[in-house]
Structures are given as structure tokens and as C-alpha cells.
Protein backbone atom coordinates (compact mmCIF):
# COMPACT_ATOMS: atom_id res chain seq x y z
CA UNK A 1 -52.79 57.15 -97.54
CA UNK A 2 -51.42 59.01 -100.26
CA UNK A 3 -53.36 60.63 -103.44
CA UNK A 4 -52.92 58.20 -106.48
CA UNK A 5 -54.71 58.44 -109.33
CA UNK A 6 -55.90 54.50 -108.56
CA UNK A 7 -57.77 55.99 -105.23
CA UNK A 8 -59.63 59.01 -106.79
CA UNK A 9 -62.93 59.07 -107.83
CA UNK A 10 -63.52 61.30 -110.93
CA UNK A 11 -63.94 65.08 -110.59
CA UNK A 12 -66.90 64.56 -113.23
CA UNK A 13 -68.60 61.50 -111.95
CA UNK A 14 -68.61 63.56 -109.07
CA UNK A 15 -70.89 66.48 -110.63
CA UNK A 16 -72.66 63.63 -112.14
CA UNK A 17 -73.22 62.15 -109.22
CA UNK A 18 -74.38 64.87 -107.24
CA UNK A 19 -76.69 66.50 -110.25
CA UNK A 20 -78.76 63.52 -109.65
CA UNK A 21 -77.24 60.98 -112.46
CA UNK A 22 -76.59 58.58 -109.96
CA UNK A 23 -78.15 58.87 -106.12
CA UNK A 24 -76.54 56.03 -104.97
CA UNK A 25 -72.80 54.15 -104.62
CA UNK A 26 -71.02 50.91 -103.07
CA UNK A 27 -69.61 52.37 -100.16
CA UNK A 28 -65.88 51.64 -99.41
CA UNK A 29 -63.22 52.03 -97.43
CA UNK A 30 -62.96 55.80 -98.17
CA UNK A 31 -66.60 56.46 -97.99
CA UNK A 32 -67.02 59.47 -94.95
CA UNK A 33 -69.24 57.15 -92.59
CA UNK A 34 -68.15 53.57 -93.55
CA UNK A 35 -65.00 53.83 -91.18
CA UNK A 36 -62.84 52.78 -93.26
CA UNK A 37 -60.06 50.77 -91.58
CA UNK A 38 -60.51 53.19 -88.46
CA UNK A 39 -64.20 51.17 -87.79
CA UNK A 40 -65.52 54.01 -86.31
CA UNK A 41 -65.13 56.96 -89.08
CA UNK A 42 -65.77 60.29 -87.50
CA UNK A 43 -63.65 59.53 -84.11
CA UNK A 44 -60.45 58.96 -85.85
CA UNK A 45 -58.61 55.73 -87.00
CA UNK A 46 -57.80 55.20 -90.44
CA UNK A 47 -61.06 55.91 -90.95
CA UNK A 48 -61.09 59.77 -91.37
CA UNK A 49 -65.02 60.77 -92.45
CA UNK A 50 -67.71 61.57 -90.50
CA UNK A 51 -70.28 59.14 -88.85
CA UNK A 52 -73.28 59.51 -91.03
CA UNK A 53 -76.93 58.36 -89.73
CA UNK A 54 -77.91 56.19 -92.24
CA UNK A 55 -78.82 52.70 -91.21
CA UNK A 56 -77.48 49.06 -92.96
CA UNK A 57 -80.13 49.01 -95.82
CA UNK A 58 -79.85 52.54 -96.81
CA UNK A 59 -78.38 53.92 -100.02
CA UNK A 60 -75.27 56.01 -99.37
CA UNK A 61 -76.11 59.81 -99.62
CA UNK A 62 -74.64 61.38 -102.08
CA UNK A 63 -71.03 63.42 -101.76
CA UNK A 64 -71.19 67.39 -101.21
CA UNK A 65 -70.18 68.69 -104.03
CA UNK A 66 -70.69 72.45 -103.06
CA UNK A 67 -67.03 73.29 -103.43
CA UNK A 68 -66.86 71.56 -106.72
CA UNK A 69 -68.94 74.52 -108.62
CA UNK A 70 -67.19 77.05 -111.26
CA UNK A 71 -64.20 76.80 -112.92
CA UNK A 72 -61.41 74.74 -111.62
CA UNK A 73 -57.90 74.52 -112.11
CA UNK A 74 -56.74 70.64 -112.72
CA UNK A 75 -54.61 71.25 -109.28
CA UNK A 76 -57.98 72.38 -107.33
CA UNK A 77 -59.93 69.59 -108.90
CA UNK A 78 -57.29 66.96 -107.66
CA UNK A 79 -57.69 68.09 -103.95
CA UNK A 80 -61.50 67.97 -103.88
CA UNK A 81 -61.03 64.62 -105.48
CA UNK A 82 -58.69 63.41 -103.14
CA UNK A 83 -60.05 60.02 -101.32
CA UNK A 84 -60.91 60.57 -97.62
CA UNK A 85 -58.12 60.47 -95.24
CA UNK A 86 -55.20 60.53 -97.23
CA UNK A 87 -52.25 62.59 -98.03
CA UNK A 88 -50.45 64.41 -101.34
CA UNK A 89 -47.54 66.84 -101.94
CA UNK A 90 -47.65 69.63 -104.33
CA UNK A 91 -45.11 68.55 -107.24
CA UNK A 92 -46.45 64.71 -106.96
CA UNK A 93 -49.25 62.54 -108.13
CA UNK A 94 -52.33 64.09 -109.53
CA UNK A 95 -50.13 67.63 -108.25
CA UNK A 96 -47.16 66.50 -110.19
CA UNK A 97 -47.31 69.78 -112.53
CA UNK A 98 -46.80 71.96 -109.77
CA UNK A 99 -42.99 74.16 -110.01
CA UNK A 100 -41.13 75.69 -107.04
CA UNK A 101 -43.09 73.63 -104.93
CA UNK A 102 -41.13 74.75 -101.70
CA UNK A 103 -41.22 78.03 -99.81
CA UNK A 104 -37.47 78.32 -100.11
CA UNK A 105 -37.10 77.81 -103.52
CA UNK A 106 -39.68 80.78 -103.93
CA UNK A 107 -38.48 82.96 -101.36
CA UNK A 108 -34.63 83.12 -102.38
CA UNK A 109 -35.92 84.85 -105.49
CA UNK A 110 -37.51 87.70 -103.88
CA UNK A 111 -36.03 88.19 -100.46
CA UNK A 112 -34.23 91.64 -99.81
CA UNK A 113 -30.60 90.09 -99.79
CA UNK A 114 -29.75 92.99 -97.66
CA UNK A 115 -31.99 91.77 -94.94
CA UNK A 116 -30.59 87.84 -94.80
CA UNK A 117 -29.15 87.94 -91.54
CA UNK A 118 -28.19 84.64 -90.41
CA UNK A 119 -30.91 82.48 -92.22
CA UNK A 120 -32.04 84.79 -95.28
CA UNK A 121 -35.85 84.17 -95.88
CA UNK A 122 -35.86 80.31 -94.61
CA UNK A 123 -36.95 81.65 -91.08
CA UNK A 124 -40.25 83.13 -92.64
CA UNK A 125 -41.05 79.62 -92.30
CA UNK A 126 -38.47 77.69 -89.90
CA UNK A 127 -38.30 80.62 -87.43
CA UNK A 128 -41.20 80.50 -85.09
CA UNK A 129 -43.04 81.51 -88.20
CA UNK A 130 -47.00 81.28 -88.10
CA UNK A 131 -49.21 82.19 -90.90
CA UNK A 132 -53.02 82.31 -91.48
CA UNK A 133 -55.90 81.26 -94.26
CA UNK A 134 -58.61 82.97 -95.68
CA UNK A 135 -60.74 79.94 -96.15
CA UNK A 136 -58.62 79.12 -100.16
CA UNK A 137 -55.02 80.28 -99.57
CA UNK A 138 -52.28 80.42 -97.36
CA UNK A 139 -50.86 83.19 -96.08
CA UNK A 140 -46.95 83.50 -94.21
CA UNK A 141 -45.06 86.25 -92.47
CA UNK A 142 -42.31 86.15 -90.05
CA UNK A 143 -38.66 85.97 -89.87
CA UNK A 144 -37.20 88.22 -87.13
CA UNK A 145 -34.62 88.36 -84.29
CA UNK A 146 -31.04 87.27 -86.27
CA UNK A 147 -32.55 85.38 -88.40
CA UNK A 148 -34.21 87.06 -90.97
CA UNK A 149 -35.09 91.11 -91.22
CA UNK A 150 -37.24 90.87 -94.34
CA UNK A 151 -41.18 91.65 -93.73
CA UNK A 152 -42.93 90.71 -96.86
CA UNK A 153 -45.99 88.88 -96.59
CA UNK A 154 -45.90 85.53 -98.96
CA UNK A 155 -49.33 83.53 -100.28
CA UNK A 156 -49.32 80.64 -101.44
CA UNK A 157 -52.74 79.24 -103.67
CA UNK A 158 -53.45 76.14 -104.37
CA UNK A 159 -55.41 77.13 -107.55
CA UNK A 160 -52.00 77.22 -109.46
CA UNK A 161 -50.00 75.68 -106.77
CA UNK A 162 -47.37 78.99 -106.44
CA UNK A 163 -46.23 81.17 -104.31
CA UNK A 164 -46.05 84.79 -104.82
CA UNK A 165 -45.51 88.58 -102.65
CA UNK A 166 -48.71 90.44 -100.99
CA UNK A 167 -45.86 93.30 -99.93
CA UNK A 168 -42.56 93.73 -100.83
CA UNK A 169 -39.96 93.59 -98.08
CA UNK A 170 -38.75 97.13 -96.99
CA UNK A 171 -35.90 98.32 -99.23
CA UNK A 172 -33.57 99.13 -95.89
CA UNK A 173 -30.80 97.50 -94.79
CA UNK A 174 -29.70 95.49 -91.57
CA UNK A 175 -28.43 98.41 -89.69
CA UNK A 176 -32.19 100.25 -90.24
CA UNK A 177 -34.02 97.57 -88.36
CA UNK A 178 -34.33 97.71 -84.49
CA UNK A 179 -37.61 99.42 -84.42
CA UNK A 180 -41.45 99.03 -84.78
CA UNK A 181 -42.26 100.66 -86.92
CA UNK A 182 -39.32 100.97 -89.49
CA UNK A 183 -38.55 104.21 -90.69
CA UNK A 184 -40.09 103.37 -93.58
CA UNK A 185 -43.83 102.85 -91.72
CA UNK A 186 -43.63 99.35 -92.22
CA UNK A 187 -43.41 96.65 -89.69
CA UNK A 188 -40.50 95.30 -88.74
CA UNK A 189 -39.97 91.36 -89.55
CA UNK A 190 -40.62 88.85 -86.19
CA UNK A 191 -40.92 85.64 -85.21
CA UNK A 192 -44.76 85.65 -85.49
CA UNK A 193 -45.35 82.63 -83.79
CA UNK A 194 -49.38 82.34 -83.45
CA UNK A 195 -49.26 85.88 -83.27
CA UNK A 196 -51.67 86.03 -86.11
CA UNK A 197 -55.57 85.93 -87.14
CA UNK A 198 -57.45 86.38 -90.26
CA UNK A 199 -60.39 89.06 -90.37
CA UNK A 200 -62.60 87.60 -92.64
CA UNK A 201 -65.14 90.13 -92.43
CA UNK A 202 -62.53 92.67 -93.32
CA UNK A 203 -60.46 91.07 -95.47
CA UNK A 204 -57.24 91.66 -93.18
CA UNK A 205 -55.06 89.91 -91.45
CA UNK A 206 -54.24 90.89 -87.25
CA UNK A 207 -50.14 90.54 -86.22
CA UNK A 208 -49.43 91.73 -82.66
CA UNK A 209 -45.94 90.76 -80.63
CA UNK A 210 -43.29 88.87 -81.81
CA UNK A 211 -39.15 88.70 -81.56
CA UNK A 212 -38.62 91.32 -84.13
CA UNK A 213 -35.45 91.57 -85.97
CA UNK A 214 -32.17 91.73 -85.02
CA UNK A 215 -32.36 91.75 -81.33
CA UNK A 216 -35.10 89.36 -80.54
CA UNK A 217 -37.09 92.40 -78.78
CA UNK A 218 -40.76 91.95 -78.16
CA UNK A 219 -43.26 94.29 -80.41
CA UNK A 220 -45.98 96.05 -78.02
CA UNK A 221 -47.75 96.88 -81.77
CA UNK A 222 -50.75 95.27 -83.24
CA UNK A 223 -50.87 95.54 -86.96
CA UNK A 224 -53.75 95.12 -89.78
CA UNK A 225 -52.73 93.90 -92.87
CA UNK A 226 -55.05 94.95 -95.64
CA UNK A 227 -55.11 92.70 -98.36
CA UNK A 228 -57.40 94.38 -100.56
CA UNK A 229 -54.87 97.08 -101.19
CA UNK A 230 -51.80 94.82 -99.47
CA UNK A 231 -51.28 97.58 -97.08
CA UNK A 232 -49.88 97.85 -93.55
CA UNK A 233 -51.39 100.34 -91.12
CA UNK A 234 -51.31 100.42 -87.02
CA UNK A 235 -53.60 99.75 -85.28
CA UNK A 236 -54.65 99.79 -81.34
CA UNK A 237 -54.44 103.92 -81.61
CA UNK A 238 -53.92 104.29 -77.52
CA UNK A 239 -51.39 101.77 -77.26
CA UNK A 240 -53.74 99.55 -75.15
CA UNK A 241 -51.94 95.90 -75.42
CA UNK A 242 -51.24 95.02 -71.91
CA UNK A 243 -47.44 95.42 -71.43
CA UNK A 244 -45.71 92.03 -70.43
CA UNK A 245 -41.98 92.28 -68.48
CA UNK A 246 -41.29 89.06 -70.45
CA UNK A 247 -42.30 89.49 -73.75
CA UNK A 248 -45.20 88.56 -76.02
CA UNK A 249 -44.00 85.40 -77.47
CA UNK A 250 -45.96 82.31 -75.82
CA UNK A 251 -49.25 83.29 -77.73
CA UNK A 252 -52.27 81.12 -78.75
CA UNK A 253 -54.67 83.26 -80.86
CA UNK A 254 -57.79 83.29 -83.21
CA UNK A 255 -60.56 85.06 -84.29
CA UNK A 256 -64.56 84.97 -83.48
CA UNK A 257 -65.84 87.02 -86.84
CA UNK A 258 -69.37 86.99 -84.82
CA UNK A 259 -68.71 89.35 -82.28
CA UNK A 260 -65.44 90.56 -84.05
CA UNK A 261 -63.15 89.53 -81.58
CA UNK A 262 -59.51 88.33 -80.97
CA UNK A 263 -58.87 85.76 -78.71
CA UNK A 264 -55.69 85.01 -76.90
CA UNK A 265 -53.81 83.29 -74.85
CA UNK A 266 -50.26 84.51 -73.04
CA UNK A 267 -48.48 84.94 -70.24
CA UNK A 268 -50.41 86.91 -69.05
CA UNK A 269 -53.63 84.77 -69.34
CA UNK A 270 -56.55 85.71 -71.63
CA UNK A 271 -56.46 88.33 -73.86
CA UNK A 272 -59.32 90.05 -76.42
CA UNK A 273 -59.12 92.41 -79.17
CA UNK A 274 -61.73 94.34 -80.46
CA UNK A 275 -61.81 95.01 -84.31
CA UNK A 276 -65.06 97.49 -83.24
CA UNK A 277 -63.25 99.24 -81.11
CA UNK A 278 -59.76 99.04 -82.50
CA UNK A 279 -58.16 98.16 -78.57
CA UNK A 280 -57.10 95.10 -76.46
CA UNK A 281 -58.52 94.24 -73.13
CA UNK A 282 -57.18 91.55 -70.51
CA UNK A 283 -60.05 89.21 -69.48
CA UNK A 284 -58.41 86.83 -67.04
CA UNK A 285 -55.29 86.36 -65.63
CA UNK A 286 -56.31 83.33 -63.21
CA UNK A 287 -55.70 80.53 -65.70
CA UNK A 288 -54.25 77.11 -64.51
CA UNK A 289 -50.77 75.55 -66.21
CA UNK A 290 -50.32 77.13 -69.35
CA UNK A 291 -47.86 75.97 -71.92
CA UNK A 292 -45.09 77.31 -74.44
CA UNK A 293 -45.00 78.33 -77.46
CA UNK A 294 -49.23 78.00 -78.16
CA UNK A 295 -51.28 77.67 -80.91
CA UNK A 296 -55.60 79.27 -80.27
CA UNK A 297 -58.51 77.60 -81.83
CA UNK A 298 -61.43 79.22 -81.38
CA UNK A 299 -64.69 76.73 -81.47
CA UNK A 300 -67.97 78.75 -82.29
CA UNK A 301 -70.52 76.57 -81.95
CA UNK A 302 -69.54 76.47 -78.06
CA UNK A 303 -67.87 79.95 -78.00
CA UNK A 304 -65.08 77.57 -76.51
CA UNK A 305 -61.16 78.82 -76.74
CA UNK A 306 -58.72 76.37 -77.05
CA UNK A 307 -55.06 76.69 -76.50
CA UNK A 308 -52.41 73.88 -77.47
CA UNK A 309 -49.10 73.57 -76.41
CA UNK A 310 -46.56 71.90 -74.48
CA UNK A 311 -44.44 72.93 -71.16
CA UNK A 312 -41.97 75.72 -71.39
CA UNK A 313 -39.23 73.57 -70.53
CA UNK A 314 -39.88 71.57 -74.37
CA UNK A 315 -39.92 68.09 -72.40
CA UNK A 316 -43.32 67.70 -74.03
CA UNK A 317 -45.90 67.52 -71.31
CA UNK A 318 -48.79 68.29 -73.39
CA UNK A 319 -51.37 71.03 -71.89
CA UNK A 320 -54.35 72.25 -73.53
CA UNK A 321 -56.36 75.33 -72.01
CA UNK A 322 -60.02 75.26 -72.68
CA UNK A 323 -61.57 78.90 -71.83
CA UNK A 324 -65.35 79.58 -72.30
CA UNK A 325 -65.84 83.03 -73.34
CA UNK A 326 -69.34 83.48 -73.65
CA UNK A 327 -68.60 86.15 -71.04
CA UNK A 328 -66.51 88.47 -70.18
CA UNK A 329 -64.66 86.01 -67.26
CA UNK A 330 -63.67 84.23 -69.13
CA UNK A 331 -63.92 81.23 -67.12
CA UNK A 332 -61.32 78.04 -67.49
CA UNK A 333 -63.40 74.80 -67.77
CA UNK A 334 -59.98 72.64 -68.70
CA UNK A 335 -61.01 69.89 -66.04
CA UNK A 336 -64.17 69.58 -68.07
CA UNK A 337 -61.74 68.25 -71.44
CA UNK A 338 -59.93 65.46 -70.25
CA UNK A 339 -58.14 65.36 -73.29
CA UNK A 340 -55.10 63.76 -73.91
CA UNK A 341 -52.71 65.31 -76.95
CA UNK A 342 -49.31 64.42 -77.85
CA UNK A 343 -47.39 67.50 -79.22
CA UNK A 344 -44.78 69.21 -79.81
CA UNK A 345 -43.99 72.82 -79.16
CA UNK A 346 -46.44 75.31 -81.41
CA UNK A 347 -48.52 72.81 -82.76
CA UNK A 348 -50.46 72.68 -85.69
CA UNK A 349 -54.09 73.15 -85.04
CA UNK A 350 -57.33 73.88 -86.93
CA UNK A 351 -61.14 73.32 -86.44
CA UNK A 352 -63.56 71.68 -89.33
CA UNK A 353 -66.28 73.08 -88.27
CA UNK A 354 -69.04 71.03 -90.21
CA UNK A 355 -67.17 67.74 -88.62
CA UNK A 356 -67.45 69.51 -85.31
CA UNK A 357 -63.64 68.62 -85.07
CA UNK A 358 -60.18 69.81 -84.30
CA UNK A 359 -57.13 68.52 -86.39
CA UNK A 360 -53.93 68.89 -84.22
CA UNK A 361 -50.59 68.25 -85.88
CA UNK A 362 -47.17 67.70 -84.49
CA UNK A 363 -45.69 65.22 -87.22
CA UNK A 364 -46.93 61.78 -88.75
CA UNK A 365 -50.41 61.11 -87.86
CA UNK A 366 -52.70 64.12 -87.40
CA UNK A 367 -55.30 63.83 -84.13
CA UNK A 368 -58.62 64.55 -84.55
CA UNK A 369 -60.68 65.63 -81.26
CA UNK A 370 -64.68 64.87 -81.54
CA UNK A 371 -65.96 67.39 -79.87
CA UNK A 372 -68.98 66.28 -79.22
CA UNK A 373 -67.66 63.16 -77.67
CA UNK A 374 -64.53 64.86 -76.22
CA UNK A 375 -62.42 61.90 -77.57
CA UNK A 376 -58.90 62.06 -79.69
CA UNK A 377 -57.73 59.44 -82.03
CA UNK A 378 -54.86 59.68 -84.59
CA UNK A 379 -55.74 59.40 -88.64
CA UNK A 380 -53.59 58.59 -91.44
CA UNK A 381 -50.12 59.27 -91.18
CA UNK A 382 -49.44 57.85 -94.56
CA UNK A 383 -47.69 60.69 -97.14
CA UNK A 384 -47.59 62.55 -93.90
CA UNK A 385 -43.92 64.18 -92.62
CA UNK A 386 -43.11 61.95 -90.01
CA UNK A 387 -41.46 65.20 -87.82
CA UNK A 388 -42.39 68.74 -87.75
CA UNK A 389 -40.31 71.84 -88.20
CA UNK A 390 -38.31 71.85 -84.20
CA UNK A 391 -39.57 75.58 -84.35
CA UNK A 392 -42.86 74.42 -84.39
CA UNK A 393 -45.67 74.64 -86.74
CA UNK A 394 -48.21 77.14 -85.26
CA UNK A 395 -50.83 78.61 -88.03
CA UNK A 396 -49.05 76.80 -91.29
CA UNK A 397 -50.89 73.43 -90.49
CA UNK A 398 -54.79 75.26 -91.96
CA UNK A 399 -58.32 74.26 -92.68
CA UNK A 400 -59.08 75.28 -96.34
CA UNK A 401 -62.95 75.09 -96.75
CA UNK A 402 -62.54 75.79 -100.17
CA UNK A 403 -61.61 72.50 -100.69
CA UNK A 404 -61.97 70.73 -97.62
CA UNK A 405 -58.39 69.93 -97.17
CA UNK A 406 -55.41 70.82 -94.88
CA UNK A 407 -52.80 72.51 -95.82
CA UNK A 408 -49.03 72.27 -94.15
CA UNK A 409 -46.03 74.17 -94.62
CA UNK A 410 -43.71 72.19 -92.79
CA UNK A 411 -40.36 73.37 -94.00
CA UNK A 412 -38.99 76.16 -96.29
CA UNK A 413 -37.43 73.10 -98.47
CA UNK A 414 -40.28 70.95 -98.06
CA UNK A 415 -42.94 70.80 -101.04
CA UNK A 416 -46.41 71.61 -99.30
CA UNK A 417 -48.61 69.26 -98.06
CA UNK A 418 -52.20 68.47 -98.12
CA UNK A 419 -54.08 66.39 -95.51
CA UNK A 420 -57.91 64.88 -96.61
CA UNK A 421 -60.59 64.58 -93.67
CA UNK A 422 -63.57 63.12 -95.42
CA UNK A 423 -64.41 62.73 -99.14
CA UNK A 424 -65.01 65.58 -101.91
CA UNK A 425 -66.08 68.69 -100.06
CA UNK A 426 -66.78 67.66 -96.92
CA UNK A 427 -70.18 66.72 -94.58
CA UNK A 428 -73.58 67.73 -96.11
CA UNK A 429 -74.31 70.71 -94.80
């Protein structure tokens, strides 16, 4: 479904609504809980919401509205008002005052033209190019190998619907790159992959391996990006990332801010980082098939890791690594998640936690899993982009609590997209 002004309810009848003006409403077909066209809501469909426990003769509750408080920009008021299980692009609709709308259009403005390679700042995006979210905003780094040697970090908020620079890219030139560090201190650029996590706690983001530019070689550094003062400095002092003959490139990985930990999954199985102690550890290497190019959700309420990808030959035999790491074994407990996800290489992949759900995202219709129920069922495709960047999509498909919405960066010249699971800010808490 795409966002139309016909579909939304008010952002004020909202407030009104939940400041007690009204307690109760008809439900319809985008209520979260009424199943929409999907009939059963929370497990996927057209339905989108969540299964809520109220029986035939009850009044609907009223929405959440707890991301609806303070002052909003007319572009965050549209997304929280955007009908359950439905689509919009920045630049159309109720978004339509959005400019430079696309990454590339952005980018090309900025980029060190030194540095273009043989894509210019494109790859950021389109080459093996992850990026993470902290919770409002969106935040994208990469480039690498040939195709790009430019290593500013790039944020885009939906608040004003822009991009704009956390760093600047290194003022070198193409025959400076090669190493890791630059001889500048900064990073060098990379294919990032879902080489990425967010440190909410610390307000930093975690990069570690990668193709860095121009040669493709793999990084053995793990870097902490602080935004706060949108500095780089290295990190893991003694050099304790596990060294791996082919390369760190097939990673799955996200963050548990409980025990401040780094989860990941490689080639060489799992992998943890402590942000304590500033060093990586290998947990186990005994894990069963394991697929390509990966993207890691981390499920807290089960301290459950999940891994999503497809085989390394790109045929598209889905696999999906489930890894309980409540202790330090780490144990695999796949054959316990029969679950069955159509993908494509680095998927897009992200947890809502108060739906108890993962989103995965390949193209068209995203999947949610229930995890409670262990069962996967596509929702709406409609506004969606029917195919996803071949590089894959990795951490640019991202839950934004903020306003209960996903956001995708699909391609550089693609405006950005916005997926709805369930109406105004999500499940009552």
C-alpha cells in the first residue's frame, strides 16, 4: 500500500485521540489487530499489525502515540501517520517536499573527486555497502576495493528528509590508499558489507573488515566511530581479531547493548567483541552450512543470534543460522527454526522488538518472522522496489523506533524508502 493522503489518519486526531478525546474507533482494514486483508494481522499477510487480545465486543484500544510527543517536522509527522502496512518514498505523497531525495544526487556534491575510482561515491551504497541506525537516522559508509576510495561517513534524517557528512573524506589521493590506516589516521574506504553495529550506549558506531580500497584487501582493524565529536579512533589495542586466510567479508553482525557485546558471524564461525574490554574473542567455530554475504540480527528477549544469507555460490539457497548465546558456546539451535526465507545475497534484516518480529527484505514484499510462533509470511509489497540492489542490501533496510517505520536505501539513484508495520507508533508498550 502506498502513503496517500486518502489513507492517513490525522497527526492531530491522533494526539486527540490518545489524550483521551476519543477512547474508542471503527476498526478497519489498517487497524494493527483487525488483519486487514492478511486475516491474521501480526503473522504477516496484507495485514501488517500486531494481533491484539481484545475480544469481538470490545472497543479498539487506543493507538500509541509515544513517538508522536514534541515538536515535529511535517516530514516526521507523515511517517508516524502513515496507515499500517504500507509504503512511501521521500520526494512523494505526504513526503513530496523532500529535495535530493537520492544518495547519489547528495553524494556527487561532496565526494573527494580525487578518490572516484571506477564508481565515484555510488558504491557507498551499491558496493557491498552496509550502514547502521541509531534508533531516528540512518547512517552509511563504504565504498572500497576499485570502486570508490572515499571514507566519509553520510546520515541521512528523516526529520528534514536530507542527507549530509558526519566526516569528511580524507583529502589524499588514489595513489595514498592501500593501507589501514591511511597516512592520514583515518580509515581507509571498504566494502563494509554487515561489517557494522551501532553502540547505543556510547554513541558510536563499530566497523571491522571489509575489501578496502583499491585492491580489494581485507582490513584486520576494528574501528569506533564517535559521533559525538565525528571522530575515528582504533580500536582492539592488541590486534586480537582472529586472522582469516580468506578474508573478512562474509559477515553477519549486531550488537547486544546489555552485556555490551558484538556478535558475529564469519567464516570462521562465531565471533564476539567486547566494548568492556576493547578485544575480539572466537566463540565457536563448529557451526553447520553457513551462507554468503550475511546480514546478524541479534534477538534480546531470547539472547538468540540470527544470521541471514544465501549460499556462496549466489544460486539462492536460503540459510539462516540461529546461535543461542546465552553462553559462552555458543551453541547452534538452527534445527530448532525451521524457517523458510527467500533471499537474496546480504539481505535486509531488522528486529521490531515490541512486535517480537523480524522484517527480512530482499525486494517486493518484506517477510515478517513471528517469533513466537516461528512462522514467516510476506506483507505489502505495494510502493515497495520490486528488486534489490544485486550487491545486496545488508544494514540499509533499518528499524527506526523513532517512528516505527523502516527505512531502505536501495540504490544511490533511488529516493529512500519507508516501510509501515503497524499503525502510528507501534504496539502499546
Amino acid at each position: 500500500m502506498r502513503l496517500s493522503l486518502n489513507h492517513k489518519l490525522s497527526f492531530f486526531a491522533l494526539l486527540l485521540i490518545a489524550t483521551g478525546a476519543c477512547t474508542s474507533s471503527p476498526s478497519s482494514p489498517n487497524d494493527p489487530g483487525s488483519g486487514g486483508n492478511g486475516g491474521n494481522g501480526g503473522s504477516g499477510g496484507n495485514g501488517g499489525g500486531v494481533v491484539d487480545d481484545a475480544g469481538p465486543g470490545d472497543a479498539d484500544p487506543p493507538p500509541n502515540l509515544s513517538c508522536a510527543s514534541g515538536d515535529k517536522t511535517a516530514f516526521e509527522k507523515a511517517l508516524i501517520e502513515m496507515p499500517a502496512d504500507s509504503w512511501a518514498t521521500a520526494g512523494e505523497g505526504a513526503l513530496a517536499g523532500a529535495t535530493a531525495t537520492t544518495f547519489s544526487a547528495y553524494c556527487h556534491t561532496v565526494q573527494n573527486p580525487d578518490l572516484k575510482l571506477t564508481s565515484g561515491c555510488d558504491a557507498v551504497v551499491e558496493g557491498w555497502g552496509g550502514a547502521v541506525t541509531d534508533g531516528s537516522r540512518l547512517f552509511a559508509w563504504g565504498g572500497g576495493h576499485n570502486d570508490y576510495g572515499g571514507n566519509e561517513v553520510y546520515v541521512f534524517d528523516p526529520a528534514s528528509m536530507t542527507w549530509s557528512l558526519v566526516t569528511q573524506p580524507s583529502k589524499l589521493t588514489a595513489a595514498d590508499l592501500g593501507t589501514d590506516p591511511l597516512e592520514d589516521g583515518q580509515p581507509n574506504s571498504r566494502h563494509t558489507y554487515d561489517g557494522l553495529a551501532f553502540l547505543g550506549d556510547k554513541n558510536e558506531i563499530l566497523a571491522w573488515g571489509g575489501s578496502t580500497a583499491p585492491l580489494g584487501n581485507s582490513s584486520q582493524r576494528t574501528w569506533r566511530l564517535d559521533l559525538g565529536a565525528a571522530a575515528w579512533h582504533l580500536a582492539d589495542p592488541g590486534d586480537t581479531l582472529p586472522a582469516e586466510a580468506a578474508g573478512h567479508f562474509w559477515m553477519g553482525t549486531d550488537y547486544d547493548p546489555a552485556t555490551g557485546t558484538v556478535w558475529t558471524v564469519d567464516d570462521l564461525g562465531l565471533l564476539k567483541y567486547s566494548v568492556a574490554e576493547d578485544k575480539w574473542t572466537k566463540v565457536n567455530q563448529n557451526l553447520g552450512k553457513r551462507g554468503g554475504y550475511k546480514r546478524g540480527v541479534f534477538d534480546a528477549r531470547r539472547s538468540l543470534f540470527f544470521a541471514f544469507g544465501i549460499t556462496y555460490d549466489q544460486v539462492g539457497d536460503p540459510i539462516v543460522n540461529v546461535i543461542d548465546v546465552k553462553t559462552d558456546g555458543g551453541p547452534e539451535v538452527t534445527s530448532e527454526w525451521p524457517l523458510v526465507v527467500p533471499m537474496a545475497q546480504g539481505p535486509g534484516a531488522d528486529i521490531v522488538p515490541a512486535e517480537d518480529a523480524i522484517y527480512v527484505w530482499s525486494g517486493g514484499a518484506p517477510l515478517r518472522i513471528a517469533l513466537a510462533t516461528k512462522t514467516v509470511a510476506p506483507v505489502s509489497a505495494d510502493g515497495a522496489p520490486s528488486a534489490a540492489c544485486p550487491q545486496g542490501t545488508f544494514g540499509r533496510w533499518r528499524y527506526l523506533k523513532a517512528y516505527n517505520v523502516f527505512i531502505l536505501v536501495n540504490r544511490a539513484g533511488e529516493p529512500v524508502h519507508f516501510y509501515k508495520p503497524s499503525a502510528a507508533c507501534g504496539p502499546q508498550p
